[in-house]
N, C-alpha and C. Protein backbone atom coordinates (compact mmCIF):
# COMPACT_ATOMS: atom_id res chain seq x y z
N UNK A 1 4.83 49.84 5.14
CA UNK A 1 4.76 50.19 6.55
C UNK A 1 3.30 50.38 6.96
N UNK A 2 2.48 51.22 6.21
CA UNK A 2 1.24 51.11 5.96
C UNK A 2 0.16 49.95 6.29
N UNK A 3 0.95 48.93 5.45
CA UNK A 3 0.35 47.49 5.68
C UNK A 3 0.67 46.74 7.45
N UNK A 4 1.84 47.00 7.67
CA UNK A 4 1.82 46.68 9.05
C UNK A 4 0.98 46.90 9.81
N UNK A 5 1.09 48.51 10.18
CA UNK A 5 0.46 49.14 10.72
C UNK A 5 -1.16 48.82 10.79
N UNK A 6 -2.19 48.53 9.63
CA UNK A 6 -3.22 48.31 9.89
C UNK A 6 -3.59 46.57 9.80
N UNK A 7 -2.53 45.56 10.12
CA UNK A 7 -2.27 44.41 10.05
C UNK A 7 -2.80 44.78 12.25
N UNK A 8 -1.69 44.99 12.61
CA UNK A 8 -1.56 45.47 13.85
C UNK A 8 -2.62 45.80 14.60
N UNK A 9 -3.66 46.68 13.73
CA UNK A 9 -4.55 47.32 14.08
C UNK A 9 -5.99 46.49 14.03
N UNK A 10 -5.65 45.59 13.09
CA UNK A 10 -6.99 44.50 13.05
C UNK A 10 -6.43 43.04 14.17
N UNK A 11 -5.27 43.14 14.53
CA UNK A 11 -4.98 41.58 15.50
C UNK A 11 -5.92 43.04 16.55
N UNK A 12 -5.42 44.08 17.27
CA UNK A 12 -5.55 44.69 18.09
C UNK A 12 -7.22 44.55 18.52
N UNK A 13 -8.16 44.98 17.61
CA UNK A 13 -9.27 44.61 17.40
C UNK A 13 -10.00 43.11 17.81
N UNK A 14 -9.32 42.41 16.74
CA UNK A 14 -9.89 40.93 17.11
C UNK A 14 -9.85 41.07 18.36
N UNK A 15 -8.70 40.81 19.43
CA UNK A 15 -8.21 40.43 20.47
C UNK A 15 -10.14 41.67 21.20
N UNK A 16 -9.70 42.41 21.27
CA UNK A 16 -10.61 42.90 22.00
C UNK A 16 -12.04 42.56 22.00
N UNK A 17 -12.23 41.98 20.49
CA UNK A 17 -13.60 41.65 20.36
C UNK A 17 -13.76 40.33 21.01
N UNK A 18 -12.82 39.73 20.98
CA UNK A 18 -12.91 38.08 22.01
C UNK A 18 -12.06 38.51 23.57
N UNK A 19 -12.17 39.20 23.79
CA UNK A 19 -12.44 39.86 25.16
C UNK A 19 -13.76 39.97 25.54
N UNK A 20 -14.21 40.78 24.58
CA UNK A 20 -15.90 41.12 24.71
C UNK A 20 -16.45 39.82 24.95
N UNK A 21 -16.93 39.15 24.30
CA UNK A 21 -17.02 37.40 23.90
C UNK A 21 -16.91 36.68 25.21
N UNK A 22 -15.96 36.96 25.47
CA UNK A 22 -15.58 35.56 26.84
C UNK A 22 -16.28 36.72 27.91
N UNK A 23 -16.36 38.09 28.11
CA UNK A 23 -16.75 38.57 29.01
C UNK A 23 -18.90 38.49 29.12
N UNK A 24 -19.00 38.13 27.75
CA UNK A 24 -20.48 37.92 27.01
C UNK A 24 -20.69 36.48 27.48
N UNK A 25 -20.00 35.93 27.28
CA UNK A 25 -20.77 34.29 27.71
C UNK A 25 -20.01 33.83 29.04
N UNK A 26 -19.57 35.20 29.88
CA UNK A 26 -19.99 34.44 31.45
C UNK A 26 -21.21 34.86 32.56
N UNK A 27 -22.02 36.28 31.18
CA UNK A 27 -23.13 36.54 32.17
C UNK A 27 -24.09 34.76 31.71
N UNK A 28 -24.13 34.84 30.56
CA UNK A 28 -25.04 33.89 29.88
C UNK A 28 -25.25 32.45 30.86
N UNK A 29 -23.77 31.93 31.52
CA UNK A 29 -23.88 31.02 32.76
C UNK A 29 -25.40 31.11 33.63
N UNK A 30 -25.53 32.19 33.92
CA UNK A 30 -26.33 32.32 35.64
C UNK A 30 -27.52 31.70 34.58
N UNK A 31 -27.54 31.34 33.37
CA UNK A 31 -28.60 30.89 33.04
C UNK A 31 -29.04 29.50 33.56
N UNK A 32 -27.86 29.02 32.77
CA UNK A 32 -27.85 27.67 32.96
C UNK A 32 -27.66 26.56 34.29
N UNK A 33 -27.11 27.83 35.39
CA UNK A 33 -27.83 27.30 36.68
C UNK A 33 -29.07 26.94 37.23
N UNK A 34 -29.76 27.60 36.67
CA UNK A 34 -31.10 27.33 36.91
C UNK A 34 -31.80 25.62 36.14
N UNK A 35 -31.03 25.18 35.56
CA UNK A 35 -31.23 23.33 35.08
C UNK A 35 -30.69 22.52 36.30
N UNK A 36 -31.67 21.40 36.89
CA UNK A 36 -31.22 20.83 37.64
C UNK A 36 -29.58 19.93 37.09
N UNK A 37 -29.37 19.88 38.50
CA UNK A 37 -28.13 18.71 38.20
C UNK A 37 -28.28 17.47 37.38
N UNK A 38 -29.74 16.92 37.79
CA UNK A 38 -29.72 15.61 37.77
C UNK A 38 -30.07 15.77 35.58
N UNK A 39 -30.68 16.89 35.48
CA UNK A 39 -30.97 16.64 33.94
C UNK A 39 -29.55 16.92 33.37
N UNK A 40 -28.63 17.81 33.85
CA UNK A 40 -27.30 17.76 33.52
C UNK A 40 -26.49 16.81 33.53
N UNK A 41 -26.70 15.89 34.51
CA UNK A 41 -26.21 14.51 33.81
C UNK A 41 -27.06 13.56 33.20
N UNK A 42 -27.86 13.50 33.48
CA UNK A 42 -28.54 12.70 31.64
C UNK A 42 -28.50 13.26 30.74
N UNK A 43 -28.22 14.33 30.16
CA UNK A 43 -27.84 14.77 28.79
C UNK A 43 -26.17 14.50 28.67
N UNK A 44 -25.31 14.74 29.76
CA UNK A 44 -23.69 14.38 29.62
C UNK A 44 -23.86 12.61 29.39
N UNK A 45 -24.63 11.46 30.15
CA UNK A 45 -24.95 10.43 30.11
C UNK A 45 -25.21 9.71 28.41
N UNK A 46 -26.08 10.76 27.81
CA UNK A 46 -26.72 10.28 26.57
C UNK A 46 -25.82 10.99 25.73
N UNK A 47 -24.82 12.24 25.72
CA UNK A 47 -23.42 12.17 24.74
C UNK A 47 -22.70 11.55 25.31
N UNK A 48 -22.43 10.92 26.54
CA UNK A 48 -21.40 9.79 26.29
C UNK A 48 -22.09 8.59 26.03
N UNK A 49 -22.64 8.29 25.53
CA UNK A 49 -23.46 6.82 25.14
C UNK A 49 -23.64 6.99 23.38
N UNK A 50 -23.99 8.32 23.09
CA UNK A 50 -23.57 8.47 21.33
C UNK A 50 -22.08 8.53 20.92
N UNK A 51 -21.35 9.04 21.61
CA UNK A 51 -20.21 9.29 21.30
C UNK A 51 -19.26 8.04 21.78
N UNK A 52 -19.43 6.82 22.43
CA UNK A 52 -19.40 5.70 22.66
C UNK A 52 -19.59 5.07 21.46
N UNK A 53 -20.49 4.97 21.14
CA UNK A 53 -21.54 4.14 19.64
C UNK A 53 -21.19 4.37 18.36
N UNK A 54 -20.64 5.98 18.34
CA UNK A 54 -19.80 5.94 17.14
C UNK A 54 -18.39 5.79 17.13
N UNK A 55 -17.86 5.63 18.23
CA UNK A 55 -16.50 5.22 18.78
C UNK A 55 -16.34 3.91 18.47
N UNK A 56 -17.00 3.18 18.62
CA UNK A 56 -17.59 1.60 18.27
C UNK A 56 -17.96 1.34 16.92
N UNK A 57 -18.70 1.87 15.83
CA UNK A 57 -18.83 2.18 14.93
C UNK A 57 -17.31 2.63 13.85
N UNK A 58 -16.57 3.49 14.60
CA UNK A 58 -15.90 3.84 14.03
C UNK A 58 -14.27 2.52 13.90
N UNK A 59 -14.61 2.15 14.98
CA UNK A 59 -13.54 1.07 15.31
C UNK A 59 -13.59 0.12 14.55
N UNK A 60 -15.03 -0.57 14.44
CA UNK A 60 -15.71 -1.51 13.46
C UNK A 60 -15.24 -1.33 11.97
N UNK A 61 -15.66 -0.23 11.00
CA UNK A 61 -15.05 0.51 10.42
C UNK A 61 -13.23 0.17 9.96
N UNK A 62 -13.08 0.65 11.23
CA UNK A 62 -11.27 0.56 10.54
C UNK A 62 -10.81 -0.94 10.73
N UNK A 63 -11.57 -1.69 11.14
CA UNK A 63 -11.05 -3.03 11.47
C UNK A 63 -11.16 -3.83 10.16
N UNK A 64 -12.61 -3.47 9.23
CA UNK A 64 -12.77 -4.06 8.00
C UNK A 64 -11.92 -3.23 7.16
N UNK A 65 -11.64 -2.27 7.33
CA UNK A 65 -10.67 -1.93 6.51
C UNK A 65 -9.25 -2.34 6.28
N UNK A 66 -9.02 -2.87 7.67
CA UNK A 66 -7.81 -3.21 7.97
C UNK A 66 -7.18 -4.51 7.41
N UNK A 67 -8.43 -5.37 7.47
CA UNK A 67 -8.59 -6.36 7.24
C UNK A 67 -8.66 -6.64 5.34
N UNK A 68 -9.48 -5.44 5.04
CA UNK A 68 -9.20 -5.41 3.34
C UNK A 68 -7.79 -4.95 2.75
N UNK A 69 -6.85 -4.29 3.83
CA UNK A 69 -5.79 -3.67 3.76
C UNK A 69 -5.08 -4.88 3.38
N UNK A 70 -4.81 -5.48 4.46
CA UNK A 70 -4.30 -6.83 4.59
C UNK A 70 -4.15 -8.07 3.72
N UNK A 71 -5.69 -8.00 2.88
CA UNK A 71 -6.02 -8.69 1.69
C UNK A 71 -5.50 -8.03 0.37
N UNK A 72 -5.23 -7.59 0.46
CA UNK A 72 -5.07 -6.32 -0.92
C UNK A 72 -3.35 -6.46 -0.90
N UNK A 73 -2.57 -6.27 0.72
CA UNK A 73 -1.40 -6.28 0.79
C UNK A 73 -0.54 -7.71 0.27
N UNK A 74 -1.43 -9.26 0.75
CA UNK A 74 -1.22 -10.33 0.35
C UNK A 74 -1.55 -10.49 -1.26
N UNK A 75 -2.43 -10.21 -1.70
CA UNK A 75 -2.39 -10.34 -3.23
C UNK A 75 -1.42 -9.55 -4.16
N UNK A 76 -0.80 -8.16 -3.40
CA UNK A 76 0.04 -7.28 -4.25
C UNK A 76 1.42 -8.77 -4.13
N UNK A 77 1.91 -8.93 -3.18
CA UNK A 77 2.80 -9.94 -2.71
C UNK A 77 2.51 -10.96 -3.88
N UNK A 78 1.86 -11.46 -3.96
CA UNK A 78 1.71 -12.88 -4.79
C UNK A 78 1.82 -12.24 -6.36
N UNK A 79 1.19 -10.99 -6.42
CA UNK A 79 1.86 -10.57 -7.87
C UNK A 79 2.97 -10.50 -8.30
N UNK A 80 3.05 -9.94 -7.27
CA UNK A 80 5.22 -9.50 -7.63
C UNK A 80 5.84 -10.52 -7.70
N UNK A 81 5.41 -11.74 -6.83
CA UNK A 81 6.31 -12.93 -7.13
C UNK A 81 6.28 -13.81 -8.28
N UNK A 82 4.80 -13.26 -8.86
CA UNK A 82 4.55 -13.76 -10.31
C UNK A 82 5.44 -13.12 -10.72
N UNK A 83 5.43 -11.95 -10.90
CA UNK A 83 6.34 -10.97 -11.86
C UNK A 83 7.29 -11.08 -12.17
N UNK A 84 8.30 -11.46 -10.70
CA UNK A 84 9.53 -11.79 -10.83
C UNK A 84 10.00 -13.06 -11.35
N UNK A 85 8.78 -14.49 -11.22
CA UNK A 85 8.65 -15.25 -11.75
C UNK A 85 8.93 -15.04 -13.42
N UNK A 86 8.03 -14.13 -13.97
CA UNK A 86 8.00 -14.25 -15.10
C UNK A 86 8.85 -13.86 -16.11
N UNK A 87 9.33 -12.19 -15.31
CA UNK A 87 10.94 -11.83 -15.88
C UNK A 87 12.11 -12.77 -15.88
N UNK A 88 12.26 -13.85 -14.47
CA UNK A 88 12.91 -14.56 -15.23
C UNK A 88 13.01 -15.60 -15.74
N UNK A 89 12.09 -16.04 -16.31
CA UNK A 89 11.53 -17.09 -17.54
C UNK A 89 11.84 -16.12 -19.01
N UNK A 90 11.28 -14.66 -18.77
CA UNK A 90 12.01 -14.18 -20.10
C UNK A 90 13.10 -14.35 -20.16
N UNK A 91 13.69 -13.74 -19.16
CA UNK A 91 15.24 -13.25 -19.34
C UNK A 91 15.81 -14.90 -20.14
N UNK A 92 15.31 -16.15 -19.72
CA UNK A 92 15.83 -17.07 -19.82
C UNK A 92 15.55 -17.04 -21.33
N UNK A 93 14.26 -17.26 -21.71
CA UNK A 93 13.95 -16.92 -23.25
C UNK A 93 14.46 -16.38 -24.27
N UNK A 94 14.58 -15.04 -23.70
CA UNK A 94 15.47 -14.12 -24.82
C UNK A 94 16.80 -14.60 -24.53
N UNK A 95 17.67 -14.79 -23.29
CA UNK A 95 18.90 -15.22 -23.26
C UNK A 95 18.94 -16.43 -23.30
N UNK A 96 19.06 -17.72 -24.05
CA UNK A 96 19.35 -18.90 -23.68
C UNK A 96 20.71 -19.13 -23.58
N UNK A 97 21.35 -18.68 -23.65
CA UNK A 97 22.48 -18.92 -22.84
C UNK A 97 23.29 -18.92 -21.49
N UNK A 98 22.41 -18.29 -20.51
CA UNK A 98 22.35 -18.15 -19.58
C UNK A 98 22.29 -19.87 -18.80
């Protein structure tokens, strides 16, 4: 009961300390009014132009992969049909009666 109780007592806490927090970073704003607009969007401009590039990057990426996927998936295929090829050439071997 013990354990509840100071379970309870630390959510109770947190919660208040991110009260504090969100009430802490809305004086911190009136700062950042003071940056013009126009530099506020060339910095939003130049993360969407990195975050573009590795979007692109990343696409690039899964496409050769996809593509090795693909190669890897066709050669497993051509094994197995060996395989099955070859089991039954045994089977025929060991059984000639078949």
């Amino acid at each position: 009961m013990m354990l509840v109780w100071g379970f309870i007592i630390l959510l109770t806490l947190a919660v208040i300390f991110l009260i504090w927090l969100q009430f802490n970073q809305n004086d911190d704003s009136g700062v950042m009014e003071g940056v013009p607009v126009e530099e506020k969007v060339a910095h939003l401009e130049e993360n969407l132009k990195k975050t573009l590039e590795i979007m692109q990057d990343l696409a690039k990426k899964m496409h050769v992969q996809q593509e090795m996927l693909d190669q890897t998936t066709a050669k497993l295929q051509q094994v197995e049909l060996q395989n099955t090829e070859l089991v039954s050439l045994l089977t025929k071997v060991v059984d000639p009666q078949k």
